[in-house]
Every structure is written in structure tokens, then in C-alpha cells.
N, C-alpha and C. Protein backbone atom coordinates (compact mmCIF):
# COMPACT_ATOMS: atom_id res chain seq x y z
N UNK A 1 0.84 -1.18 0.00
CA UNK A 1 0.00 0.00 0.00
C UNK A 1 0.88 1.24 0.00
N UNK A 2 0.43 2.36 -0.69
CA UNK A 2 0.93 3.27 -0.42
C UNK A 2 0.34 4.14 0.04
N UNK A 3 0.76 5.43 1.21
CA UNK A 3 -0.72 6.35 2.05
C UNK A 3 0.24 7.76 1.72
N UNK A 4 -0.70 8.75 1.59
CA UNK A 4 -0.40 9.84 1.33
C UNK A 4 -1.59 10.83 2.12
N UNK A 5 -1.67 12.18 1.73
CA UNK A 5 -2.98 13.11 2.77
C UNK A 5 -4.14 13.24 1.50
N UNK A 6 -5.60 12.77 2.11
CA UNK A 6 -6.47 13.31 0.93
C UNK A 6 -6.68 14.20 0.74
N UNK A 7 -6.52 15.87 1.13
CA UNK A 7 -6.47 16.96 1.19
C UNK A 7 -5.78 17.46 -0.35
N UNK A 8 -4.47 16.35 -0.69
CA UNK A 8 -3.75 16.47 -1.73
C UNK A 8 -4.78 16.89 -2.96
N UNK A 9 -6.19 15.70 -3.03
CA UNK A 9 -6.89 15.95 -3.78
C UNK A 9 -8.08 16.89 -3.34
N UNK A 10 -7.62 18.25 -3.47
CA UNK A 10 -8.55 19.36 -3.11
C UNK A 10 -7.57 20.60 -3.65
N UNK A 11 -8.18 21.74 -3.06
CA UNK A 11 -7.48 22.89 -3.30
C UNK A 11 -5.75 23.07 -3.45
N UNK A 12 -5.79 22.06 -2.11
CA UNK A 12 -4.17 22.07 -1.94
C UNK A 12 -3.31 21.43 -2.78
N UNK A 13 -3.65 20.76 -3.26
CA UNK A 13 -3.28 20.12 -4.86
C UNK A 13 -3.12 20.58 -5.77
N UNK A 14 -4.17 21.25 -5.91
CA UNK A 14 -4.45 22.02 -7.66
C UNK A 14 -5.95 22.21 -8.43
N UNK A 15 -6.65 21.75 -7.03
CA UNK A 15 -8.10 21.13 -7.68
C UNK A 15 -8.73 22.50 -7.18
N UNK A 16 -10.35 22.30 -7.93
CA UNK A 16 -11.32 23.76 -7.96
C UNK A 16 -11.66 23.15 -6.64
N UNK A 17 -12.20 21.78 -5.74
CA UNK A 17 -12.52 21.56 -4.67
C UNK A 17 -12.37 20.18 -4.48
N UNK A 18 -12.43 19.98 -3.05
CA UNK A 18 -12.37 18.86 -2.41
C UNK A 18 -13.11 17.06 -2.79
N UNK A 19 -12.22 16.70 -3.68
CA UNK A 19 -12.84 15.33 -3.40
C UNK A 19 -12.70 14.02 -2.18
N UNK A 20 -14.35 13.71 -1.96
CA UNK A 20 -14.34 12.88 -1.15
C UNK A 20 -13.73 11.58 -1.59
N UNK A 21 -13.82 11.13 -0.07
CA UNK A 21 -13.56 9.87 -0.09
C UNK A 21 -13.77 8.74 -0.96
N UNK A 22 -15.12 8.81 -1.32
CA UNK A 22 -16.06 7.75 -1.99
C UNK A 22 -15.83 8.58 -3.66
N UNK A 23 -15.48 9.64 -3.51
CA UNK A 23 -15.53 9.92 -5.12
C UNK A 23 -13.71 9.77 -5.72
N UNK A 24 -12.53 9.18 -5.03
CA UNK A 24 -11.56 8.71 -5.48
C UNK A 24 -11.41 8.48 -6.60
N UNK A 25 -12.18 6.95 -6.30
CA UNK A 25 -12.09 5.83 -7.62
C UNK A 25 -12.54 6.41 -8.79
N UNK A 26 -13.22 7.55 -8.66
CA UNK A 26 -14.15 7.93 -10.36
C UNK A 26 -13.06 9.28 -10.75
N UNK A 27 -11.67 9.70 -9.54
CA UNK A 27 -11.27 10.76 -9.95
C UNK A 27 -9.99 10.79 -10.54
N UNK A 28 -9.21 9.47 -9.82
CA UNK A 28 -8.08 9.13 -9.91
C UNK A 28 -7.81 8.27 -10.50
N UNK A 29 -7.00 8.00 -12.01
CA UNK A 29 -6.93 6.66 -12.88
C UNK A 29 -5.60 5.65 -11.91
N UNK A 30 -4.58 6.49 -12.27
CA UNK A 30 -3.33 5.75 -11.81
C UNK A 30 -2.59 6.66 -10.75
N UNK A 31 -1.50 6.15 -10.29
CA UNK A 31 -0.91 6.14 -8.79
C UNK A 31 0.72 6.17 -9.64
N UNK A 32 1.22 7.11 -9.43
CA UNK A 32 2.84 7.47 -10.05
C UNK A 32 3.57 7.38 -8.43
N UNK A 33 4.39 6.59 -8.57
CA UNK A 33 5.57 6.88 -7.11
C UNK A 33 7.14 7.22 -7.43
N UNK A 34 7.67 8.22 -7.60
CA UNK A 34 8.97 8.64 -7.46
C UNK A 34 9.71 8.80 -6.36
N UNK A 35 11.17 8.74 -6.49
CA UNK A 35 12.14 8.31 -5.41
C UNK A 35 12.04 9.75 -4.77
N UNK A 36 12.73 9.66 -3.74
CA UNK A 36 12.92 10.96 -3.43
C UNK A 36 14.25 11.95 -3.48
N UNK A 37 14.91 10.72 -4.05
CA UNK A 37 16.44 11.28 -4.43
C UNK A 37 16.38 11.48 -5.39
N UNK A 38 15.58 11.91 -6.21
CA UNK A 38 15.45 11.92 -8.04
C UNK A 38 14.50 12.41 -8.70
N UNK A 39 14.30 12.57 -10.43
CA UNK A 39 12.90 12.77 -10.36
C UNK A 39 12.34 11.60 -11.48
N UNK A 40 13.26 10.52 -11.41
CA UNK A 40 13.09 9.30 -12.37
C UNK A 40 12.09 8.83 -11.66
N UNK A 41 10.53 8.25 -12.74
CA UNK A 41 9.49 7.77 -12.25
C UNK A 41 9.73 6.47 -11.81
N UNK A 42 9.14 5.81 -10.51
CA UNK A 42 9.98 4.58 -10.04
C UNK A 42 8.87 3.48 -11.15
N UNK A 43 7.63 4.15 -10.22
CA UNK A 43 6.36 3.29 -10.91
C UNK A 43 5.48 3.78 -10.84
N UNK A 44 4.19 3.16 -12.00
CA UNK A 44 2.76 3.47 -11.91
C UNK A 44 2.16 2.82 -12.14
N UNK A 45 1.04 2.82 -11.41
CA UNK A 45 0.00 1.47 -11.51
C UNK A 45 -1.09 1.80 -11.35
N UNK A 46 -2.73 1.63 -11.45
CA UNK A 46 -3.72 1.70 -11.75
C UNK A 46 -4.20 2.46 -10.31
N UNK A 47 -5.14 3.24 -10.10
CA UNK A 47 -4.93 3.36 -8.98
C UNK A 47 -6.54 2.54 -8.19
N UNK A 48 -6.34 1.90 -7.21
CA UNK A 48 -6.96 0.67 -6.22
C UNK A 48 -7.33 1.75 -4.69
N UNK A 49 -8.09 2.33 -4.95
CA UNK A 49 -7.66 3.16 -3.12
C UNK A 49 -8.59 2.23 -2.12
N UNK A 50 -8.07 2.98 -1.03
CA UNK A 50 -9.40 1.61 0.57
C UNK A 50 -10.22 2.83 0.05
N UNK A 51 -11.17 2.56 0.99
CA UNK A 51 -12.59 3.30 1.44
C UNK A 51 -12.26 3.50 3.47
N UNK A 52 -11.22 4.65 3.14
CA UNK A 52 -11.03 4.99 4.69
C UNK A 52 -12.52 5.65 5.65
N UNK A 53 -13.62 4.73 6.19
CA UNK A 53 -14.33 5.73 6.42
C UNK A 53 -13.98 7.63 7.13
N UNK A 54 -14.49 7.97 6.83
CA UNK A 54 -14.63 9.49 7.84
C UNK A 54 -13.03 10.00 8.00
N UNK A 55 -12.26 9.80 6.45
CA UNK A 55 -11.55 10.45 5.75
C UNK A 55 -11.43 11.52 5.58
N UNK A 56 -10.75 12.86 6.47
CA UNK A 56 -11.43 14.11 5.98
C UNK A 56 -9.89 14.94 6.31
N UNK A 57 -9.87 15.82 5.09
CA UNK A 57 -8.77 16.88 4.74
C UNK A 57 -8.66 18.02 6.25
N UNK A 58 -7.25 17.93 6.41
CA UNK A 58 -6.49 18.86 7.63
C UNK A 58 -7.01 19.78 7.37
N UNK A 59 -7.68 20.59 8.33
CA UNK A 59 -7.36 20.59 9.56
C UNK A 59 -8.67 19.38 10.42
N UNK A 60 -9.59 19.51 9.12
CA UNK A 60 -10.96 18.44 10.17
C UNK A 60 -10.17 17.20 11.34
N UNK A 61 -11.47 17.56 11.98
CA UNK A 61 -11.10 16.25 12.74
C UNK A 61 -12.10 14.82 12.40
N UNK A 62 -11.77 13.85 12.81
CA UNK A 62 -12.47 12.49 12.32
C UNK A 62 -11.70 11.49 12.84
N UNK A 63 -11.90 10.20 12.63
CA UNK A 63 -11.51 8.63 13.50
C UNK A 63 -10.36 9.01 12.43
N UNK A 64 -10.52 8.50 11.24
CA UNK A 64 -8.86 8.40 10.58
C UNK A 64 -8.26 9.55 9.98
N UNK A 65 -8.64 10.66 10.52
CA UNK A 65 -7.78 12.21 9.83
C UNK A 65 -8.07 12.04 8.37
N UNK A 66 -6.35 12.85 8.49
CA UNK A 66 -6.50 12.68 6.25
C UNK A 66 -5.52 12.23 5.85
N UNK A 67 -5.90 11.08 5.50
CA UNK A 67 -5.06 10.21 5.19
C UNK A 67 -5.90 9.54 3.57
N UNK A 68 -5.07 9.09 2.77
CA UNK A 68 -5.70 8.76 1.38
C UNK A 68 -4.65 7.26 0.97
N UNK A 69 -5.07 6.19 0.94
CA UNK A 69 -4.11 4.94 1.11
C UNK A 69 -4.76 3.98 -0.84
N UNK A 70 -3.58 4.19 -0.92
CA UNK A 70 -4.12 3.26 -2.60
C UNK A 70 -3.50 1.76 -2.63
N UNK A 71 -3.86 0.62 -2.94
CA UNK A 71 -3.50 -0.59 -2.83
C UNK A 71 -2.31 -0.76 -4.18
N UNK A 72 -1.31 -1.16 -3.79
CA UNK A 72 -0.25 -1.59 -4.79
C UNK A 72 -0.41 -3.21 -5.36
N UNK A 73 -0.29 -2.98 -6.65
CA UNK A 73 -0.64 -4.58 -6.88
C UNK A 73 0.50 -5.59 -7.23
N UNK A 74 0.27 -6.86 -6.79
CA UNK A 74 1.10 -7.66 -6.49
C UNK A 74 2.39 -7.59 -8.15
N UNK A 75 3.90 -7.86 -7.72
CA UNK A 75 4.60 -7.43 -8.01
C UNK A 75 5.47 -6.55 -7.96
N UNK A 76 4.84 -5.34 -7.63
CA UNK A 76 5.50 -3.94 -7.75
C UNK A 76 6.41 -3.87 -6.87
N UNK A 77 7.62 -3.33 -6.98
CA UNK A 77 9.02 -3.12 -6.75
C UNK A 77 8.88 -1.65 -5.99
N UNK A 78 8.97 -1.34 -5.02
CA UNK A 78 8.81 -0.30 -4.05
C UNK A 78 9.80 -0.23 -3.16
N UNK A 79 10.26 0.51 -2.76
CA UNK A 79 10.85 0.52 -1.13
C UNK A 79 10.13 1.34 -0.28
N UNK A 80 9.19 -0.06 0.70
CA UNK A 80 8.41 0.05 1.54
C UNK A 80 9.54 1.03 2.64
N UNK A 81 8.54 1.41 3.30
CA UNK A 81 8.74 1.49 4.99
C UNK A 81 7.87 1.11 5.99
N UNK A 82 8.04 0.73 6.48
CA UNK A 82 7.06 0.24 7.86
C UNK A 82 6.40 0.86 8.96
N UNK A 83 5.25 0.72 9.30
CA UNK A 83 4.77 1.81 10.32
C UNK A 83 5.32 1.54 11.54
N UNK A 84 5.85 2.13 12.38
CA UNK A 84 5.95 2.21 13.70
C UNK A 84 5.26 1.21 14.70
N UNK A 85 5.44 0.60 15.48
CA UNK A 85 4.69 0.34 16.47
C UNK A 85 5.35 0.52 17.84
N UNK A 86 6.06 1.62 17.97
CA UNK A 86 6.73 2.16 19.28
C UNK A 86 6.29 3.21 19.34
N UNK A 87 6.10 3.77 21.11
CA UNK A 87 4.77 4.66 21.60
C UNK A 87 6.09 5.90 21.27
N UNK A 88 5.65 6.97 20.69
CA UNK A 88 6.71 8.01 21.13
C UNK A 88 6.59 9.00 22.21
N UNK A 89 7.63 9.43 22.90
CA UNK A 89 7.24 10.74 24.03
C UNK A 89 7.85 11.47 23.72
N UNK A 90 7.59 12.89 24.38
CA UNK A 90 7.07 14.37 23.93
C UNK A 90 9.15 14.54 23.91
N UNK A 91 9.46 15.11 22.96
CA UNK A 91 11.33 15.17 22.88
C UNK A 91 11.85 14.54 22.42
N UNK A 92 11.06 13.13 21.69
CA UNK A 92 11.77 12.04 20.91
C UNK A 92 12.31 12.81 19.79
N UNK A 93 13.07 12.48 19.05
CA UNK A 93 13.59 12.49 17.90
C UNK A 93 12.59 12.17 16.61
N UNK A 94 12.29 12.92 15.62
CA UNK A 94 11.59 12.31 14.41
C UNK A 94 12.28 13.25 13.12
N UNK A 95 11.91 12.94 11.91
CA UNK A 95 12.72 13.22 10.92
C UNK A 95 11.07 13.39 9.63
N UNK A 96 11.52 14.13 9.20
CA UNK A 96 10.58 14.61 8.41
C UNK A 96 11.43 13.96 6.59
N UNK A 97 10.84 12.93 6.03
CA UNK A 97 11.61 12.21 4.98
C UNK A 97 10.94 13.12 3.56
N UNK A 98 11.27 14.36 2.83
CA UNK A 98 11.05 14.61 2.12
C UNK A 98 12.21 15.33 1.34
N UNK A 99 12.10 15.62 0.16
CA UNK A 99 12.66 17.07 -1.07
C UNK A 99 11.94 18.24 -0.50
N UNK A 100 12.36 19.38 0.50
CA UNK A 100 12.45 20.64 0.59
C UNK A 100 12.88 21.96 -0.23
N UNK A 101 11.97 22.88 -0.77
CA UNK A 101 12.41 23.71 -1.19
C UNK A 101 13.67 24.57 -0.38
N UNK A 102 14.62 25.19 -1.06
CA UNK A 102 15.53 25.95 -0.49
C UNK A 102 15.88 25.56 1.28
N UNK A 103 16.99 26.22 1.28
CA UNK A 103 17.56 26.29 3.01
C UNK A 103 18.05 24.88 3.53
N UNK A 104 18.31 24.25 2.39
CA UNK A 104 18.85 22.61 2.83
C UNK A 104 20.00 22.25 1.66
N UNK A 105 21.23 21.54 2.21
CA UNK A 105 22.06 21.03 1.42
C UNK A 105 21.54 19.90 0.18
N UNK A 106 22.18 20.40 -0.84
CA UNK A 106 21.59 19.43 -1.95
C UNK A 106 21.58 17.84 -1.50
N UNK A 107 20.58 17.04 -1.69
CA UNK A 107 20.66 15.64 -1.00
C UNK A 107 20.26 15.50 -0.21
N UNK A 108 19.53 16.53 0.96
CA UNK A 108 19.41 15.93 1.89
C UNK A 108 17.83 16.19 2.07
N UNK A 109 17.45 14.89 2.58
CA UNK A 109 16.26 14.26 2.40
C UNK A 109 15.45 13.87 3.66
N UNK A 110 16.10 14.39 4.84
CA UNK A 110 15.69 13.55 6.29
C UNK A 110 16.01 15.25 6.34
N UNK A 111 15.05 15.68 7.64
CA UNK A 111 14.63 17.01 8.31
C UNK A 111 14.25 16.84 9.34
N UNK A 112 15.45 17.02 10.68
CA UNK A 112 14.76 17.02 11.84
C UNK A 112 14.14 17.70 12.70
N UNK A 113 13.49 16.91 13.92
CA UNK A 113 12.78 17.65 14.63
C UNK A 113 12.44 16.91 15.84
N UNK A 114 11.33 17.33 16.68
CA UNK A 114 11.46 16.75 18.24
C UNK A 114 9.94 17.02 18.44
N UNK A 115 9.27 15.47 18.29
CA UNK A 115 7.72 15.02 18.80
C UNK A 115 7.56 15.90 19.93
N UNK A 116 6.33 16.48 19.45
CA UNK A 116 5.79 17.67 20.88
C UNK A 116 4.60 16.95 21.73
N UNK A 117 3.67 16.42 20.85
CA UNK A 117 2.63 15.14 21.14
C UNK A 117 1.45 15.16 20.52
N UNK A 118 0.30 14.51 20.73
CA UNK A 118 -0.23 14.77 19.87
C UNK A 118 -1.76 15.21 20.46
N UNK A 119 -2.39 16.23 19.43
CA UNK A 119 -2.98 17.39 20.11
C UNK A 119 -4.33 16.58 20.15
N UNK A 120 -5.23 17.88 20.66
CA UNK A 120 -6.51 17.27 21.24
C UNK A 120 -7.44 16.94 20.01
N UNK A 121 -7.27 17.39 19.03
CA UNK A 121 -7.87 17.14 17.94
C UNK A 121 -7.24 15.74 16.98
N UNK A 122 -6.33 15.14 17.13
CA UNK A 122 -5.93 14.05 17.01
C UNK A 122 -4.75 13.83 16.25
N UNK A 123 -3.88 15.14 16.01
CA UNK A 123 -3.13 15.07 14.87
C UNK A 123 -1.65 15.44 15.57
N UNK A 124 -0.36 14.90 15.08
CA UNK A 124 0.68 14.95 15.34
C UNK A 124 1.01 16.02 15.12
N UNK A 125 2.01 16.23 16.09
CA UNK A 125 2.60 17.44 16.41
C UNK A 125 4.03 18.02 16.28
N UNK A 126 4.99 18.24 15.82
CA UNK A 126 6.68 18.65 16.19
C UNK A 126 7.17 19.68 16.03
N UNK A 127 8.30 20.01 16.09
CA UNK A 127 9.22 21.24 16.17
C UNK A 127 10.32 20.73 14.98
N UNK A 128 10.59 21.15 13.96
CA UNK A 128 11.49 20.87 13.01
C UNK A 128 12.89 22.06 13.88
N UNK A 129 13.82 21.31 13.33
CA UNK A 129 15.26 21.88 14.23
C UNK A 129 16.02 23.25 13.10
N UNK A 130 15.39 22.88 11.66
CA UNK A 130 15.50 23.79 11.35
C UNK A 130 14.50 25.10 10.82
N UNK A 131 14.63 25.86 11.75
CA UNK A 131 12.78 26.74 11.21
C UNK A 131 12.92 27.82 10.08
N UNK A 132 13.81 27.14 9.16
CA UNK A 132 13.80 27.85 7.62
C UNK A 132 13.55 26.81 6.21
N UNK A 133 13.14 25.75 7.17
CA UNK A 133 12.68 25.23 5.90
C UNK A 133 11.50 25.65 5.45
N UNK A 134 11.01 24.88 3.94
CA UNK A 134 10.11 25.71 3.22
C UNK A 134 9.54 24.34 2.97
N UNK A 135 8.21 23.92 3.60
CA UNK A 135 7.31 22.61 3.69
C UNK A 135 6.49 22.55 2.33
N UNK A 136 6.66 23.98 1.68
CA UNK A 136 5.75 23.72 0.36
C UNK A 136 5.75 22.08 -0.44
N UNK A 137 5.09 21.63 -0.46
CA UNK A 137 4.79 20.25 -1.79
C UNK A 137 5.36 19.19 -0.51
N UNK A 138 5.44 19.03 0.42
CA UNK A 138 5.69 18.32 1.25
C UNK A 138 4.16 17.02 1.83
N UNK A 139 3.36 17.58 2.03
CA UNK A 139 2.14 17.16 2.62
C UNK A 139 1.88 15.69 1.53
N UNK A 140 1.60 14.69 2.48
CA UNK A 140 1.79 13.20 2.12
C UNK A 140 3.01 12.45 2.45
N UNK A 141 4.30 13.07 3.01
CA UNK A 141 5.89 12.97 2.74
C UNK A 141 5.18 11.90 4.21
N UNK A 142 6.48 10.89 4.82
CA UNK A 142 6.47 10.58 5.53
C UNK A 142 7.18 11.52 6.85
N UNK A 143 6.85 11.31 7.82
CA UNK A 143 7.46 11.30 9.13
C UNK A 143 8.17 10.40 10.10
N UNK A 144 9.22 9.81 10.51
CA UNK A 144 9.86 8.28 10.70
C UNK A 144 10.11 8.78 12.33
N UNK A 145 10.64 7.61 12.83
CA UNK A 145 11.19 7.69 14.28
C UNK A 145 12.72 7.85 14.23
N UNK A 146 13.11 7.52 15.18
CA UNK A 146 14.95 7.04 15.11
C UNK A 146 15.06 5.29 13.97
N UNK A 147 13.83 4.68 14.30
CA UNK A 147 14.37 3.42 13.85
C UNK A 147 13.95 3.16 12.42
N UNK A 148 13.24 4.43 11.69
CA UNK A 148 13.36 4.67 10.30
C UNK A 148 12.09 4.03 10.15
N UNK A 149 11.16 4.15 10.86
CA UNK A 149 9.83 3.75 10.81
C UNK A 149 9.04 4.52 10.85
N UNK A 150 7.50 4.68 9.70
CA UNK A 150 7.44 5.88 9.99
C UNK A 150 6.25 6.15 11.05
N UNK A 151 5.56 7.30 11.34
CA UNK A 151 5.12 7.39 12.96
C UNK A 151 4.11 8.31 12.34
N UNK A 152 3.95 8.67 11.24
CA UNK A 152 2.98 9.80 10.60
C UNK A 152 3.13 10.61 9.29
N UNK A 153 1.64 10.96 8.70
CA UNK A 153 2.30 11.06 7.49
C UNK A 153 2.01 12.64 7.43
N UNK A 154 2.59 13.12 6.78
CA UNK A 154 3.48 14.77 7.23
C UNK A 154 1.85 15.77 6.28
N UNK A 155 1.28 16.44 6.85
CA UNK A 155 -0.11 17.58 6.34
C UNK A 155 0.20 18.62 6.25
N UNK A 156 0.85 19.58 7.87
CA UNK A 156 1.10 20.80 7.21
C UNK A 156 2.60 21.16 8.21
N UNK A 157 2.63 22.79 8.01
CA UNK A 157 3.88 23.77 8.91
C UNK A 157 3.37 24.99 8.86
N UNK A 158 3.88 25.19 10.02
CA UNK A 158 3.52 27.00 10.42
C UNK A 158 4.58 27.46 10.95
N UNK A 159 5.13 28.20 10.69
CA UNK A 159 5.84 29.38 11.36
C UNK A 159 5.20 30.29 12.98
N UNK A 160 5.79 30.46 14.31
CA UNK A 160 5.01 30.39 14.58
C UNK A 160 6.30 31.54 15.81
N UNK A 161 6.51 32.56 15.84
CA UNK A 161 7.60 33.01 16.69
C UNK A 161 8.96 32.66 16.55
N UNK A 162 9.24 32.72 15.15
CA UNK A 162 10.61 31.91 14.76
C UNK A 162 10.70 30.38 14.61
N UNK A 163 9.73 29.77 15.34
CA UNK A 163 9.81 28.38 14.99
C UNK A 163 9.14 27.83 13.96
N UNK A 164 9.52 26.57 13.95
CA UNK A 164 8.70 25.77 12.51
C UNK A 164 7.97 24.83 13.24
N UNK A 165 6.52 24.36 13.07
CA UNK A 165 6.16 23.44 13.59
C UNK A 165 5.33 22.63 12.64
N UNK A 166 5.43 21.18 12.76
CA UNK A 166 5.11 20.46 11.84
C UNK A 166 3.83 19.73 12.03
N UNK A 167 2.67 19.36 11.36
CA UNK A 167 1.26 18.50 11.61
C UNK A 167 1.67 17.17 10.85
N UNK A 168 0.85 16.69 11.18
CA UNK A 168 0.69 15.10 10.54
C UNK A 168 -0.62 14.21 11.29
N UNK A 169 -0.82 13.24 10.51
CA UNK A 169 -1.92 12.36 11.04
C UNK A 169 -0.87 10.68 11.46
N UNK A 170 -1.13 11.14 12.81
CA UNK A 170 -0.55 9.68 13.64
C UNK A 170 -0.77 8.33 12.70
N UNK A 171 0.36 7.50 12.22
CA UNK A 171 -0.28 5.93 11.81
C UNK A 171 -1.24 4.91 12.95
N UNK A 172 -0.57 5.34 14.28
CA UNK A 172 -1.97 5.05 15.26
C UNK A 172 -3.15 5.63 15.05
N UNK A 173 -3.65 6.11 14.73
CA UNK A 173 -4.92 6.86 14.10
C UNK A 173 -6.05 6.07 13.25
N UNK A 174 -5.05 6.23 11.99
CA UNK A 174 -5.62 5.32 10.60
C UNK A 174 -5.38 3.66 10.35
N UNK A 175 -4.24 3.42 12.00
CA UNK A 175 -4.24 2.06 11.23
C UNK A 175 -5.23 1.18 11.09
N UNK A 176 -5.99 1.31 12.38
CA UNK A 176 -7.46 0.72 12.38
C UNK A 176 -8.28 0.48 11.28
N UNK A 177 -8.73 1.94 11.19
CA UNK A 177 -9.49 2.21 9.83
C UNK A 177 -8.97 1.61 8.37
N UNK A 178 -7.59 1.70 8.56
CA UNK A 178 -6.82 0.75 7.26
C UNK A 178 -7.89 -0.58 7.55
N UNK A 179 -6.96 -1.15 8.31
CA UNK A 179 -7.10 -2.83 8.98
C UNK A 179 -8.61 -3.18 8.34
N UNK A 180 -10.16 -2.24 8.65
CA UNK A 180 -11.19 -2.88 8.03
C UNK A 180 -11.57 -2.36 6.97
N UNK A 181 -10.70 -1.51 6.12
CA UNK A 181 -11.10 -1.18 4.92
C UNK A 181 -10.05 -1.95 3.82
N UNK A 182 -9.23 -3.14 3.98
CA UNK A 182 -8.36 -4.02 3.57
C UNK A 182 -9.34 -5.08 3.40
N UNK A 183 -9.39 -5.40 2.52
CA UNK A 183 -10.13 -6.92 2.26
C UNK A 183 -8.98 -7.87 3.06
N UNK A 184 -10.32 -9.02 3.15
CA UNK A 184 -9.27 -10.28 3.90
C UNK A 184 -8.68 -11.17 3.23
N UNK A 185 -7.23 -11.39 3.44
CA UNK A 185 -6.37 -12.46 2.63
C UNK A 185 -5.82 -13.46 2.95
């Protein structure tokens, strides 16, 4: 599977408005995945999405945030990452895995920062270490731990008194909602 933010498909994307959940499949043909060290297309494949119920674009709140997950079909050559299943606390270490505009050495692809926790509305929280990065085209990117697992998938940044602070929707969140929107195998 691959999970990205459904928000992508709305304004914040490029679109006149927000498509739902249930209107995916009639919007989206195929699913393109590129490396992030590059801009050589890795793969594309038809696109298969779940039916995340109560799926809804950052800032809403809901059981699985915004999260948008498309099924990869058997074969495909990917380099997975794995979700987390270690609890994090508030000062851990996390790394923001994307291509940043400006204020970063060419290559570098990991952006850190330090789990703040996660807020009352249900969505992850951090402090990026450097507060000049530029999060533009970021939203869908992963978020990892120390053990390169990732812990959330990256929505927005604000500037906020000199600092940078980062959102995301916890993989504790959506994994559930994954789990019964996965057919059984």
C-alpha cells in the first residue's frame, strides 16, 4: 500500500474543490511513485484506493484524519517502509523524509525535529530543528522515528515566533481504519 494526505486531492493540490472519499475511484486513474532522491518515475500502476471511512482533509477532525491509502498490486518493486509500532514521548527524535524547497544542502532528504505530542484534535505534532525550511509540496511525505519507521504522514507547517512546527496524522490513528477497509487475505 501506499498512504499519502487526501487533502492532496482538493485545493491544496491544484483542484477547484475537495474530493471525497467515496468519489476517489471515479477521480483518480493511476498512482505514479517517485524516489525521493530523483525525479526518475519509479512506478505506476492503476490506482486501487481503501474506502477509509470518515476520511477528511487537515485541519478536520475524524476517527482516521487525512489520510488517502491506494493498494499496490502484487509485483511492484517499491521501497516500503514500515509503520511504527513504538509509543513516542514528547522530545523524541523524528525526521521529516522529504525534497524541501531551499535552506537545505543538496541531497538531503531527512529534516529534523522533536515530537511535541499529539494534540486534542488528534493530529501529530513537532518542532522541526530547522525553522527555515520551506514545507511547500511536502504534505503526504512521511514522518519516521529514530528506527526509520514511519510514525505519521506529514499535512502541514507554520511558522510560529521563529519556529517551525510540523502536523501530521498519527499511523496510530488510521491504522485501524486501514485494517477494516483491507479486504481479507
Amino acid at each position: 500500500m501506499t498512504v499519502t494526505a487526501i487533502h492532496l486531492l482538493g485545493p491544496a493540490g491544484g483542484l477547484s474543490s475537495q474530493v471525497s472519499a467515496v468519489e476517489i475511484s471515479n477521480v483518480v486513474e493511476t498512482v505514479s511513485i517517485f524516489r525521493i532522491a530523483g525525479d526518475e518515475q519509479e512506478q505506476s500502476f492503476p490506482a486501487m484506493p481503501y474506502q477509509l471511512a470518515g476520511a477528511v482533509p487537515f485541519p478536520g477532525s475524524s476517527t482516521n484524519g487525512d489520510v488517502l491509502v491506494f493498494a499496490v498490486p502484487d509485483g511492484t518493486a517499491l521501497d516500503a517502509i514500515e509503520f511504527s509500532t513504538e509509543a513516542l514521548q514528547p522530545g523524541d527524535p523524528v525526521w521529516l523524509a522529504a525534497h524541501v524547497i531551499g535552506e537545505t544542502p543538496e541531497g538531503q532528504f531527512l529534516h529534523q525535529g522533536r515530537f511535541l505530542g499529539i494534540e486534542d484534535d488528534g493530529y501529530f505534532e513537532m518542532e522541526f530543528s530547522n525553522a527555515q525550511l520551506d514545507l511547500r509540496a511536502t504534505s503526504g511525505a512521511p514522518i519516521v522515528n529514530k528506527s526509520g519507521h514511519v510514525v505519521a504522514v506529514n499535512l502541514a507547517g507554520m511558522q510560529v515566533e521563529g519556529a517551525l512546527y510540523g502536523y501530521g496524522n498519527p499511523v496510530k490513528r488510521f491504522v485501524p481504519g486501514l485494517d477494516e477497509a483491507m479486504p481479507d487475505e
